[in-house]
C-alpha atoms as a PDB file:
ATOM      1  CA  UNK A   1       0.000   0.000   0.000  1.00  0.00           C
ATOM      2  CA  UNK A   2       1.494   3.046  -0.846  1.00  0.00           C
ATOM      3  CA  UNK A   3       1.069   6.220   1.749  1.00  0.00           C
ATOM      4  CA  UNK A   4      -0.572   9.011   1.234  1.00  0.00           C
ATOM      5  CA  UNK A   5      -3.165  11.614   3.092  1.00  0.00           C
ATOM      6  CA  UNK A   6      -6.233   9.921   4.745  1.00  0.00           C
ATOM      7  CA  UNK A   7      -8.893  10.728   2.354  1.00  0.00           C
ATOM      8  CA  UNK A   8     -11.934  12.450   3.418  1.00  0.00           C
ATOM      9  CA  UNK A   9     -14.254   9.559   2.532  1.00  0.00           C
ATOM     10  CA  UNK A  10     -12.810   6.792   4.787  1.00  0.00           C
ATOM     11  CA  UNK A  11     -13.541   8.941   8.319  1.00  0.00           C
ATOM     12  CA  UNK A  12     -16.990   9.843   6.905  1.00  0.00           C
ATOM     13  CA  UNK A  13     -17.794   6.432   6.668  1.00  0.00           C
ATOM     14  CA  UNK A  14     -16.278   4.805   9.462  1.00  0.00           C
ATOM     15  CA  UNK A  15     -18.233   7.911  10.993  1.00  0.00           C
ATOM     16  CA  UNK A  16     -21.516   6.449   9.286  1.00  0.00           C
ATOM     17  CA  UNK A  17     -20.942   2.998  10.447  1.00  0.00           C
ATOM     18  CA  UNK A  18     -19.295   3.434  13.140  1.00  0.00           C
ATOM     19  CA  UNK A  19     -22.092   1.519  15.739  1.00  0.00           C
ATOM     20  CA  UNK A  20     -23.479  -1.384  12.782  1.00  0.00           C
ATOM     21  CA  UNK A  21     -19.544  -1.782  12.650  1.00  0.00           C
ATOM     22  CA  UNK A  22     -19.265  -2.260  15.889  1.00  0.00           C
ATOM     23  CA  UNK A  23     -22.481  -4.550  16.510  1.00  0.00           C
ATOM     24  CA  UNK A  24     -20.940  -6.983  13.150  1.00  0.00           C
ATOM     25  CA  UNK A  25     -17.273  -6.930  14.153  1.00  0.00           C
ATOM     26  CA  UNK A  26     -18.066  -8.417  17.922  1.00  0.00           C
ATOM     27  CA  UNK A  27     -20.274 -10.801  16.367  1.00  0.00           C
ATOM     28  CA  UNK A  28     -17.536 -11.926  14.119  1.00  0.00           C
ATOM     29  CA  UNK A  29     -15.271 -11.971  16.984  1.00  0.00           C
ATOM     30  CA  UNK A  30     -13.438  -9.485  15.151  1.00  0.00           C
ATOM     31  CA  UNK A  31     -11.269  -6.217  16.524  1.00  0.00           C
ATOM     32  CA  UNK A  32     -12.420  -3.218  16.019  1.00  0.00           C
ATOM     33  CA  UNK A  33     -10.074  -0.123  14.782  1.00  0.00           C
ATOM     34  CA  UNK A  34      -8.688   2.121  16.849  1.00  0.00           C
ATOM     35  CA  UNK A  35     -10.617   4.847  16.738  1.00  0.00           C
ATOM     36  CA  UNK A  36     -11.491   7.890  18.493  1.00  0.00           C
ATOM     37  CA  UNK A  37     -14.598   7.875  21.057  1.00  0.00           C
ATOM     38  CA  UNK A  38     -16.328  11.087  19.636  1.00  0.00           C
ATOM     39  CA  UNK A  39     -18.972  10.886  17.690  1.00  0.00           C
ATOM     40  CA  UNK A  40     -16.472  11.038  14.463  1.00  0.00           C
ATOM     41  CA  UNK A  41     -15.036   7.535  14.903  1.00  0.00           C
ATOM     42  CA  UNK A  42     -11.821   9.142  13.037  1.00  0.00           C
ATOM     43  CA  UNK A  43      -9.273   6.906  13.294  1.00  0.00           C
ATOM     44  CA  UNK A  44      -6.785   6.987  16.342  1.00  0.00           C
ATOM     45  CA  UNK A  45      -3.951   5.986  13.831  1.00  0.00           C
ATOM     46  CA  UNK A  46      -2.911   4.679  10.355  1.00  0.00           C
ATOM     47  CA  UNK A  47      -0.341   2.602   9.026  1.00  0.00           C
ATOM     48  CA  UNK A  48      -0.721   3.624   5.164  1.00  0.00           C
ATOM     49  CA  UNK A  49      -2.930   5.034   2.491  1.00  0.00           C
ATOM     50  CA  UNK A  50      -3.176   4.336  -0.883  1.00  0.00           C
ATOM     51  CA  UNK A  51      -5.083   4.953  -4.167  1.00  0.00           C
ATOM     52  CA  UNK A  52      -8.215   3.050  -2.498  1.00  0.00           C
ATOM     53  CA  UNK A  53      -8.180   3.444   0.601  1.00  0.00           C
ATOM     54  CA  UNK A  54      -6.882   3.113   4.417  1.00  0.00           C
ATOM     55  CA  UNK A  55      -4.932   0.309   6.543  1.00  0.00           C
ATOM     56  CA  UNK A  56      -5.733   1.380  10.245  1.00  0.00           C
ATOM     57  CA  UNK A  57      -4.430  -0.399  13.846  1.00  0.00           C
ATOM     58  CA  UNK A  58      -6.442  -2.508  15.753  1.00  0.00           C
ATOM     59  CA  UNK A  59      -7.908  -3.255  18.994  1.00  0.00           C
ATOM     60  CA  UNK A  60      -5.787  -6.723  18.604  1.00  0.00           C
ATOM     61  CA  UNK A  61      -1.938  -6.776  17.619  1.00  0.00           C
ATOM     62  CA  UNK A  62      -1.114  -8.608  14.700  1.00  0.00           C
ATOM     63  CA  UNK A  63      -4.556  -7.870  12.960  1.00  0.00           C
ATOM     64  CA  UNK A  64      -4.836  -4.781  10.328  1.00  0.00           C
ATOM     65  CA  UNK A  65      -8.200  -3.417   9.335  1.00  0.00           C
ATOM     66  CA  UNK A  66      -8.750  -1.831   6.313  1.00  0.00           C
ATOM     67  CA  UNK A  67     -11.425   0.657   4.581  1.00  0.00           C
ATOM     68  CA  UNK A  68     -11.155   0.322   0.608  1.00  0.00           C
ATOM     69  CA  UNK A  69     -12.814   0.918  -2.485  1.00  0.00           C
ATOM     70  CA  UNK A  70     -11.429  -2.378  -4.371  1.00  0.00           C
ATOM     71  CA  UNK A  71     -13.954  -4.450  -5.053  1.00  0.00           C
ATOM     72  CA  UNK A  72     -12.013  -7.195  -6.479  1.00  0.00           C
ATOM     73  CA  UNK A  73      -9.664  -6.922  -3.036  1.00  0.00           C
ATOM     74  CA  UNK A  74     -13.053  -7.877  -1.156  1.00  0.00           C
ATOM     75  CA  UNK A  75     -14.026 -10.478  -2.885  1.00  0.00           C
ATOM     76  CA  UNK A  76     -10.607 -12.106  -2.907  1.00  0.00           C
ATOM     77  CA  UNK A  77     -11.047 -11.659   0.732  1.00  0.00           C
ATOM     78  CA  UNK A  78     -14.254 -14.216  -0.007  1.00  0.00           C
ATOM     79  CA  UNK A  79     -12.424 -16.458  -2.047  1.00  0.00           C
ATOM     80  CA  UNK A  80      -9.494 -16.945   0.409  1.00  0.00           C
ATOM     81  CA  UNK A  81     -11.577 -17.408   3.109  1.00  0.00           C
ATOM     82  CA  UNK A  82     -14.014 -20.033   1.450  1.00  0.00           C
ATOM     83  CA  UNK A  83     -10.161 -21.882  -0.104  1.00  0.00           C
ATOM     84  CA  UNK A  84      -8.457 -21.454   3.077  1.00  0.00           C
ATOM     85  CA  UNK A  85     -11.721 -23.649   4.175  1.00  0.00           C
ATOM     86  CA  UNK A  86     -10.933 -26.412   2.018  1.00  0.00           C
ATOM     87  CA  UNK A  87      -7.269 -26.488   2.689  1.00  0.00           C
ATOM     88  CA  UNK A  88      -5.453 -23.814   0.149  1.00  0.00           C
ATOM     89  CA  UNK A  89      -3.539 -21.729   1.801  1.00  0.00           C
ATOM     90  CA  UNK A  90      -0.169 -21.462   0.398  1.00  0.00           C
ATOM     91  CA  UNK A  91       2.501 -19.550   2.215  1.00  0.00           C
ATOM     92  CA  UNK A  92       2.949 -16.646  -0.091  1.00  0.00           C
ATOM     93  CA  UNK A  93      -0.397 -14.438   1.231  1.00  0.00           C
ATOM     94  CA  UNK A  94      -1.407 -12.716   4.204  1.00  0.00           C
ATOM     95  CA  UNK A  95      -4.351 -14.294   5.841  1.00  0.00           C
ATOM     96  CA  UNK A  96      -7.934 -12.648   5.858  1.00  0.00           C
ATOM     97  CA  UNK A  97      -9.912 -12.737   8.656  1.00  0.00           C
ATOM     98  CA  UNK A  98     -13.064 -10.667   7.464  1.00  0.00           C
ATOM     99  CA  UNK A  99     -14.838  -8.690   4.899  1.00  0.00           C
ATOM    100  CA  UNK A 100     -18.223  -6.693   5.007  1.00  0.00           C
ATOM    101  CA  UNK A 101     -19.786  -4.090   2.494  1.00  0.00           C
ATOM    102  CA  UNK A 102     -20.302  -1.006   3.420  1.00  0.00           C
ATOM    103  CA  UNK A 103     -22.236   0.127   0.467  1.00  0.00           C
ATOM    104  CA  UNK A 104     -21.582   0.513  -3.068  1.00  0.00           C
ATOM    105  CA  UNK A 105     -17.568  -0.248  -3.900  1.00  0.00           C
ATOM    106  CA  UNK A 106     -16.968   0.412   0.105  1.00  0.00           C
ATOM    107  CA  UNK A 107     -15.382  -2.491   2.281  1.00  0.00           C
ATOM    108  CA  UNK A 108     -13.925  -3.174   5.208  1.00  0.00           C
ATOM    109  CA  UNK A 109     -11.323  -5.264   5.489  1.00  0.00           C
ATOM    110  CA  UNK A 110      -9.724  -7.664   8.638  1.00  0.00           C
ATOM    111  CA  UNK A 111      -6.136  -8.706   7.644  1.00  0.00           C
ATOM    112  CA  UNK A 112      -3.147 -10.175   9.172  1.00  0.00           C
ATOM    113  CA  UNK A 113      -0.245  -7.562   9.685  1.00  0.00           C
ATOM    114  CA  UNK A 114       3.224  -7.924   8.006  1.00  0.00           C
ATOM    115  CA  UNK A 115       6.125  -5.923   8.283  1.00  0.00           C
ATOM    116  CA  UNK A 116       8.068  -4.654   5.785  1.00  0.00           C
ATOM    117  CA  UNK A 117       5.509  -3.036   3.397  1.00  0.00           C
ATOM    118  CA  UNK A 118       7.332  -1.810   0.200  1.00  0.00           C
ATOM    119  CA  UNK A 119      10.314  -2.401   1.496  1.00  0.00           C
ATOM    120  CA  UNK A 120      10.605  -6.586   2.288  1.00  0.00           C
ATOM    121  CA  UNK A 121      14.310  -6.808   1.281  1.00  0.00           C
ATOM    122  CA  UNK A 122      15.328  -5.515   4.979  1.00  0.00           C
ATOM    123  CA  UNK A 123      13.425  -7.516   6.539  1.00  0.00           C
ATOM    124  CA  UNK A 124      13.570 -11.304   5.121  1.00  0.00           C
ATOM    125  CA  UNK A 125      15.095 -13.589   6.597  1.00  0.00           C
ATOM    126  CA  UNK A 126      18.746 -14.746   5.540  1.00  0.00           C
ATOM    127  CA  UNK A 127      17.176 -18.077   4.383  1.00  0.00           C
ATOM    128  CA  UNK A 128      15.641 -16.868   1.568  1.00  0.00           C
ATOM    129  CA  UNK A 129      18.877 -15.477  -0.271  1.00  0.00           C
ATOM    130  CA  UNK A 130      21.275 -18.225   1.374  1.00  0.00           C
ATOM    131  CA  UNK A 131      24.770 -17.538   0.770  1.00  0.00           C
ATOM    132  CA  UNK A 132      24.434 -14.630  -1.984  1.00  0.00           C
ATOM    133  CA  UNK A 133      26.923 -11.638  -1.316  1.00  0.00           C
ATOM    134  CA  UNK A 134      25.761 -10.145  -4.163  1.00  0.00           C
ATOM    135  CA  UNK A 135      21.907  -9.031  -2.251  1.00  0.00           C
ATOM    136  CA  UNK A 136      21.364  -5.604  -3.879  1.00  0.00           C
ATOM    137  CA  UNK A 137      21.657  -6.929  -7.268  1.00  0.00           C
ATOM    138  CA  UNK A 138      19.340  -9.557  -6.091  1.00  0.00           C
ATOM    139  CA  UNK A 139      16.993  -7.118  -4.939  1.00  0.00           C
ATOM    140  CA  UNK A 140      16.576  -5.693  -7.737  1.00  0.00           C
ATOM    141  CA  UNK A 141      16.488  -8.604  -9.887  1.00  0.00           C
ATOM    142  CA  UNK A 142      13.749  -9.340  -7.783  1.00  0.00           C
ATOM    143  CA  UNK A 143      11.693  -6.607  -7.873  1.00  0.00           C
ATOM    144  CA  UNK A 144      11.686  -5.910 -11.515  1.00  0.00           C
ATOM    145  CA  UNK A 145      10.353 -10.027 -11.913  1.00  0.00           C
ATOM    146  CA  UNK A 146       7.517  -8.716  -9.320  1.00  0.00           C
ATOM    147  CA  UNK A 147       7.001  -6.058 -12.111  1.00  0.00           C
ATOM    148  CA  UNK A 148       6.668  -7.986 -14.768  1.00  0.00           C
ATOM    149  CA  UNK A 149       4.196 -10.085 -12.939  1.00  0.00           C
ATOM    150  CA  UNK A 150       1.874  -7.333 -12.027  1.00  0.00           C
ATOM    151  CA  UNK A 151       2.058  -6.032 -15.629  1.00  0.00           C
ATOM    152  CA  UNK A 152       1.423  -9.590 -17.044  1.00  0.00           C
ATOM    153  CA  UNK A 153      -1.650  -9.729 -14.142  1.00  0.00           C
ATOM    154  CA  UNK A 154      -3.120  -6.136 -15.435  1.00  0.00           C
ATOM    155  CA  UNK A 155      -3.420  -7.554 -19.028  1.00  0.00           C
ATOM    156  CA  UNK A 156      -5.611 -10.985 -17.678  1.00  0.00           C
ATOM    157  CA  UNK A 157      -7.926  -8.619 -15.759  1.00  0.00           C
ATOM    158  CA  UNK A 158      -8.552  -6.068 -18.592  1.00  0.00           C
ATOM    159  CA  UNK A 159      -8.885  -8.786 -20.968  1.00  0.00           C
ATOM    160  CA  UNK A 160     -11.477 -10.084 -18.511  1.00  0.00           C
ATOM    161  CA  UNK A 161     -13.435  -6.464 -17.770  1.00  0.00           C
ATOM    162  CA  UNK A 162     -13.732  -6.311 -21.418  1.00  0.00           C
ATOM    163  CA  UNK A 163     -15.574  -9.423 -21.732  1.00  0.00           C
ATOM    164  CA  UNK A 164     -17.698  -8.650 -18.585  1.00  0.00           C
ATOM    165  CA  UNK A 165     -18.954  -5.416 -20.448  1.00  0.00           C
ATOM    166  CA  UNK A 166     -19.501  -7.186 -23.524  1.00  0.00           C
ATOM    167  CA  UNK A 167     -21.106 -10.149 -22.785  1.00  0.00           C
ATOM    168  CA  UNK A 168     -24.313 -11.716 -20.522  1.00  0.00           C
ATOM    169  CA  UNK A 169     -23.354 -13.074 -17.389  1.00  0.00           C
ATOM    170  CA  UNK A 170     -23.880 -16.798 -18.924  1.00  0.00           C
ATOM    171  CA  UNK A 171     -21.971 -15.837 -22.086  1.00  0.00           C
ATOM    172  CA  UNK A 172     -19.283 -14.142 -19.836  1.00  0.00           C
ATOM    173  CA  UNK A 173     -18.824 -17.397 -17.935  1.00  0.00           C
ATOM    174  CA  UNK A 174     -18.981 -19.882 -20.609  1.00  0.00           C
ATOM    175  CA  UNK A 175     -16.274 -17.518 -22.506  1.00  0.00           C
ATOM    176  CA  UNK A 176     -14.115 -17.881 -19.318  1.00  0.00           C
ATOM    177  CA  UNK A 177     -14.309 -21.525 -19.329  1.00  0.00           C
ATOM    178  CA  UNK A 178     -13.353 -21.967 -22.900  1.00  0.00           C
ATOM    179  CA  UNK A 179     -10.147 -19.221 -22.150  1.00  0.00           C
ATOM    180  CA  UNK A 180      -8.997 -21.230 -18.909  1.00  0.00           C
ATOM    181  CA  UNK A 181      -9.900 -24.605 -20.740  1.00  0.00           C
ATOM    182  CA  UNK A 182      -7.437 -23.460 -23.965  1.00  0.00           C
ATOM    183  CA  UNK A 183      -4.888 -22.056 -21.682  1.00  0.00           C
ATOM    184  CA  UNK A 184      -3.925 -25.512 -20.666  1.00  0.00           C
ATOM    185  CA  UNK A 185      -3.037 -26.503 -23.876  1.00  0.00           C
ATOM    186  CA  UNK A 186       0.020 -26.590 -25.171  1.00  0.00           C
ATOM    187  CA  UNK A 187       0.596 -25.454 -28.560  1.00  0.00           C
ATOM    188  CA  UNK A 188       1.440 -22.682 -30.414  1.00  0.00           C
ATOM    189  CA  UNK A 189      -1.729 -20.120 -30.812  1.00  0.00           C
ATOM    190  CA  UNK A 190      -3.005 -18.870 -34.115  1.00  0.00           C
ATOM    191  CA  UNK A 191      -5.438 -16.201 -35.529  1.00  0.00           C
ATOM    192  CA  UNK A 192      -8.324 -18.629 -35.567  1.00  0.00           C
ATOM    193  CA  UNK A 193      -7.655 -18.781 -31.671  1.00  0.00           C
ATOM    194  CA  UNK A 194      -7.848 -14.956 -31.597  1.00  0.00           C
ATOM    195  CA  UNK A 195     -10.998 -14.927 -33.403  1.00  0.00           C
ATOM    196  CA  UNK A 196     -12.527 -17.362 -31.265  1.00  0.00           C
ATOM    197  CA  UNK A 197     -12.295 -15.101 -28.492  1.00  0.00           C
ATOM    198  CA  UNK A 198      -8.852 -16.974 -26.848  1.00  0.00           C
ATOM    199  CA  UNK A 199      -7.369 -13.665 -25.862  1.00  0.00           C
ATOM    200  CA  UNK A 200      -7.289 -14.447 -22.056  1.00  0.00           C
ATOM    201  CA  UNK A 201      -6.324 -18.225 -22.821  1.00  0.00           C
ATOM    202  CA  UNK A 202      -3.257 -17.012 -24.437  1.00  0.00           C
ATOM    203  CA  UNK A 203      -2.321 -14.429 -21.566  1.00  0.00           C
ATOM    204  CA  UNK A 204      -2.685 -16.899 -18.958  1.00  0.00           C
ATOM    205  CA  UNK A 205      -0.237 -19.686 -20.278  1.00  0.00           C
ATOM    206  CA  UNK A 206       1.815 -16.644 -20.834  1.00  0.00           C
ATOM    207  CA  UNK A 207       1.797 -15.571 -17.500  1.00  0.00           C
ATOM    208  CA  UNK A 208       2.368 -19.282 -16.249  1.00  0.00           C
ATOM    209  CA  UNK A 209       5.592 -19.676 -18.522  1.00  0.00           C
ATOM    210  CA  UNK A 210       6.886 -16.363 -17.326  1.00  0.00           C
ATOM    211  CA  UNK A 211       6.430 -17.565 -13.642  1.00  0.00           C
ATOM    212  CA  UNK A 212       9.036 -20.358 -14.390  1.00  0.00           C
ATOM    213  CA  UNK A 213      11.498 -17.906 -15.387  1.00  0.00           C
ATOM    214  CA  UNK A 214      10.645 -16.102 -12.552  1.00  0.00           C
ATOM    215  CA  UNK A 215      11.428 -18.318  -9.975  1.00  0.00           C
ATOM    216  CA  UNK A 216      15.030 -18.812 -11.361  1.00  0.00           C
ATOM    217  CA  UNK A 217      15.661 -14.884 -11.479  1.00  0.00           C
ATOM    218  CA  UNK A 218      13.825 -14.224  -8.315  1.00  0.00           C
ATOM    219  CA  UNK A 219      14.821 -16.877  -6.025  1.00  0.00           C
ATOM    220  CA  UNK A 220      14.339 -14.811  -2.598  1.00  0.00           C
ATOM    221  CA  UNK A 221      10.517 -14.344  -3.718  1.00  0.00           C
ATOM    222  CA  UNK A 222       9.989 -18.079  -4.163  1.00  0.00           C
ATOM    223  CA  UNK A 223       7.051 -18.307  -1.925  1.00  0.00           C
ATOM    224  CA  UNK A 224       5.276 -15.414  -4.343  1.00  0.00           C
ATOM    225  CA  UNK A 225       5.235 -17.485  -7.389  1.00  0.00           C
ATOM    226  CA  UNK A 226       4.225 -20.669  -5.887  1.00  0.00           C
ATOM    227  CA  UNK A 227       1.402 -18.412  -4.151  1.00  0.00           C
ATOM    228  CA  UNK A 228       0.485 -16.834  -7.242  1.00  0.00           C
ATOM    229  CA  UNK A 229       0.456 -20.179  -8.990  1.00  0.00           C
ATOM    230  CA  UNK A 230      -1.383 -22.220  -6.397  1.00  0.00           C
ATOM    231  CA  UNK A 231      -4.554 -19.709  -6.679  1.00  0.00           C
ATOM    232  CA  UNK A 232      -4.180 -19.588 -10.160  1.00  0.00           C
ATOM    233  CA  UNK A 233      -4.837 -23.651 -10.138  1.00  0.00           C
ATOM    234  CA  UNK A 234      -7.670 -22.870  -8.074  1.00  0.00           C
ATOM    235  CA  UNK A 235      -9.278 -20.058  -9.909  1.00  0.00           C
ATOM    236  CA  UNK A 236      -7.944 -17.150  -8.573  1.00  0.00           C
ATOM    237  CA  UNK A 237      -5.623 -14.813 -10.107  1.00  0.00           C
ATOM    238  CA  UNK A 238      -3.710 -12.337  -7.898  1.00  0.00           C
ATOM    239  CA  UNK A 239      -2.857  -8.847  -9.306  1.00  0.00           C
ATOM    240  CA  UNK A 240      -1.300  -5.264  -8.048  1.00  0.00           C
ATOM    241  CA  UNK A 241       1.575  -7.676  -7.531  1.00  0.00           C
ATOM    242  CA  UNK A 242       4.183  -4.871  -7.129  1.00  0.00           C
ATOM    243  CA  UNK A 243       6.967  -3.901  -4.719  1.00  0.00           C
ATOM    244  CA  UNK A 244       4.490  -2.081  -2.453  1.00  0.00           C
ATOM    245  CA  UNK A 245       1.808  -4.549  -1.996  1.00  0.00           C
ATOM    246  CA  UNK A 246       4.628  -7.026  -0.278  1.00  0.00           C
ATOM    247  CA  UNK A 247       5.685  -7.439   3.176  1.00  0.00           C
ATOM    248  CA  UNK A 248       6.944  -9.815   5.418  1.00  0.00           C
ATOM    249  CA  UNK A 249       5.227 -12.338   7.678  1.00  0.00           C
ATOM    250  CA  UNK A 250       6.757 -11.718  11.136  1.00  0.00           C
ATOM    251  CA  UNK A 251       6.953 -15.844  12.352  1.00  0.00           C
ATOM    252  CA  UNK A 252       8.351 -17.049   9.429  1.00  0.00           C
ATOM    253  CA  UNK A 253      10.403 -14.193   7.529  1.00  0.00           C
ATOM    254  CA  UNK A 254       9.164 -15.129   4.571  1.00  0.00           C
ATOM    255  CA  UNK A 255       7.531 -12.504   1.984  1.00  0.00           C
ATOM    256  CA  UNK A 256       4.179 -12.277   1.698  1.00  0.00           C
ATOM    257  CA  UNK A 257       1.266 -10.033  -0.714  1.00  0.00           C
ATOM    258  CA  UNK A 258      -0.417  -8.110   1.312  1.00  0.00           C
ATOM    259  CA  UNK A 259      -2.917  -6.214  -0.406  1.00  0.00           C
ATOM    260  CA  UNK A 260      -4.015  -7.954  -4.184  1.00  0.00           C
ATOM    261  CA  UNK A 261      -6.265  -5.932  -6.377  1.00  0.00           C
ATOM    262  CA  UNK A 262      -7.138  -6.026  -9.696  1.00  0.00           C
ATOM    263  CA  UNK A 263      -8.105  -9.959  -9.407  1.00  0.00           C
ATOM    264  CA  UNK A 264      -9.577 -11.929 -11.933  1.00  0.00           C
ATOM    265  CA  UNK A 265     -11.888 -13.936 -10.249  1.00  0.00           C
ATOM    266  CA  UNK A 266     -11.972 -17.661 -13.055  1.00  0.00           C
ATOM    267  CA  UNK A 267     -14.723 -19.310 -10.694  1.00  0.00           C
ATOM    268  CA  UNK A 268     -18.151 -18.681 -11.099  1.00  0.00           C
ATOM    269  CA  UNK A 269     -18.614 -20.623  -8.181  1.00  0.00           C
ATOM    270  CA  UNK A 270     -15.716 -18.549  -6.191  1.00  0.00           C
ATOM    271  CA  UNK A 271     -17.252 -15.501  -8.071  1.00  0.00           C
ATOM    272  CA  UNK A 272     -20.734 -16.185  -7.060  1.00  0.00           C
ATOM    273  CA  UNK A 273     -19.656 -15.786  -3.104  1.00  0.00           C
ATOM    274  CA  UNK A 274     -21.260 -13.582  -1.166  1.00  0.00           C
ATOM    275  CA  UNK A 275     -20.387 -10.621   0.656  1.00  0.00           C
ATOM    276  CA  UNK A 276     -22.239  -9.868   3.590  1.00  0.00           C
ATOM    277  CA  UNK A 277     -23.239  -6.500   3.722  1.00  0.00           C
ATOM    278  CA  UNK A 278     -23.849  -3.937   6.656  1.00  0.00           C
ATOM    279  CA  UNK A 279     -26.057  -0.819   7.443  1.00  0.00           C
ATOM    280  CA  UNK A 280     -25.435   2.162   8.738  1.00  0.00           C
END
């Protein structure tokens, strides 16, 4: 998450639903945020702010709530909760705890909190590099592979929006299944795959190929790819994969994303989750 001024809109609605919030989260068993006791609810503190929103403290160390305006974040936050359920949980994500709507595109978020935001080269532990002298190099080896990821990501989930606005929802999903069916395939594409509507099949095998070489040039991020892979498999794919949306998981050392958006969603069924909404 990169930092920036607490917009206006996050304290107006934590203002808003500041009681409901408080009524859902001790239900959940849930902290709530730190936040003032005034009738503002402002928050008491935050650890960053980015294009959509806030990360705030909580009443419980180790847990990070969130106010955001990505939609795709939230219902990741779904889908990892419902896969964690059935046993997927690789190593390479921060765990979610909650998610509620707060009206239209407005969530909030429980999260477990990593150190090292932006920044997870000075804090990973010497395990990950092994003997390498040569760190900075690898560091930035590194980080340009997590680049190339996230731009490889943004072209899945605009290939994806563009089909949403095009299509029915039943045409929408029986176009996805044909994409994730052909992107197991291997063989060369051609322009009858293109016409076909295959666009998506071709950037995911793309994407998966590209993850190979990324392992070998971005060995200290090793847990990322098999991460990004393992919810791939499952029908999830992770984007915003960039420098500043990874930290590090304080037991293990280990690097960790922290805050995916722009996810393509390959599911219906993980699609088709609910998110419970709240009032204010």
């Amino acid at each position: 998450m990169r930092h920036r001024d607490n917009p206006a809109w996050v304290n107006n609605l934590l203002g808003g639903y500041c009681d409901s919030l408080r009524a859902a989260a001790k239900r959940l068993g849930l902290p709530m945020p730190l936040l003032h006791e005034d009738k503002t609810c402002a928050p008491e503190s935050e650890l960053g702010c980015g294009v959509f929103g806030c990360a705030l403290r909580s009443a419980s160390r180790g847990i990070v709530f969130k106010v955001t305006r990505e939609e795709t974040e939230a219902h990741f936050a779904a889908a990892y909760m419902e896969l964690a359920r059935r046993g997927v949980k690789p190593e390479g994500m921060v765990e979610y705890y909650g998610v509620l709507a707060a009206g239209p595109k407005r969530f909030f978020l429980w999260r477990e909190e990593v150190d090292f935001v932006g920044a997870w080269w000075e804090g990973i532990a010497p395990k990950y590099f092994g003997h390498d002298k040569n760190i900075d190099l690898r560091v930035k080896v590194a980080n340009r592979a997590l680049n190339i990821l996230w731009n490889a990501t943004d072209d899945i989930f605009a290939a994806a929006q563009l089909a949403r606005r095009q299509m029915t929802e039943n045409d929408y999903w029986r176009w996805m299944e044909r994409n994730v069916e052909a992107s197991n395939v291997s063989r060369p594409r051609t322009s009858s795959d293109y016409k076909r509507g295959l666009t998506l099949a071709q950037y995911l095998s793309d994407t998966r190929r590209r993850i190979d070489v990324l392992m070998r040039h971005g060995p200290a991020l090793l847990p990322l790819w098999e991460t990004w892979l393992e919810y791939e498999k499952h029908g999830v794919v992770i984007g915003d994969t960039h420098v500043g949306n990874v930290g590090i998981r304080r037991d293990t050392g280990g690097p960790v994303f922290t805050d995916p958006g722009a996810v393509t969603i390959l599911s219906r069924e993980l699609s088709a989750l609910p998110v419970e909404a709240i009032r204010p």
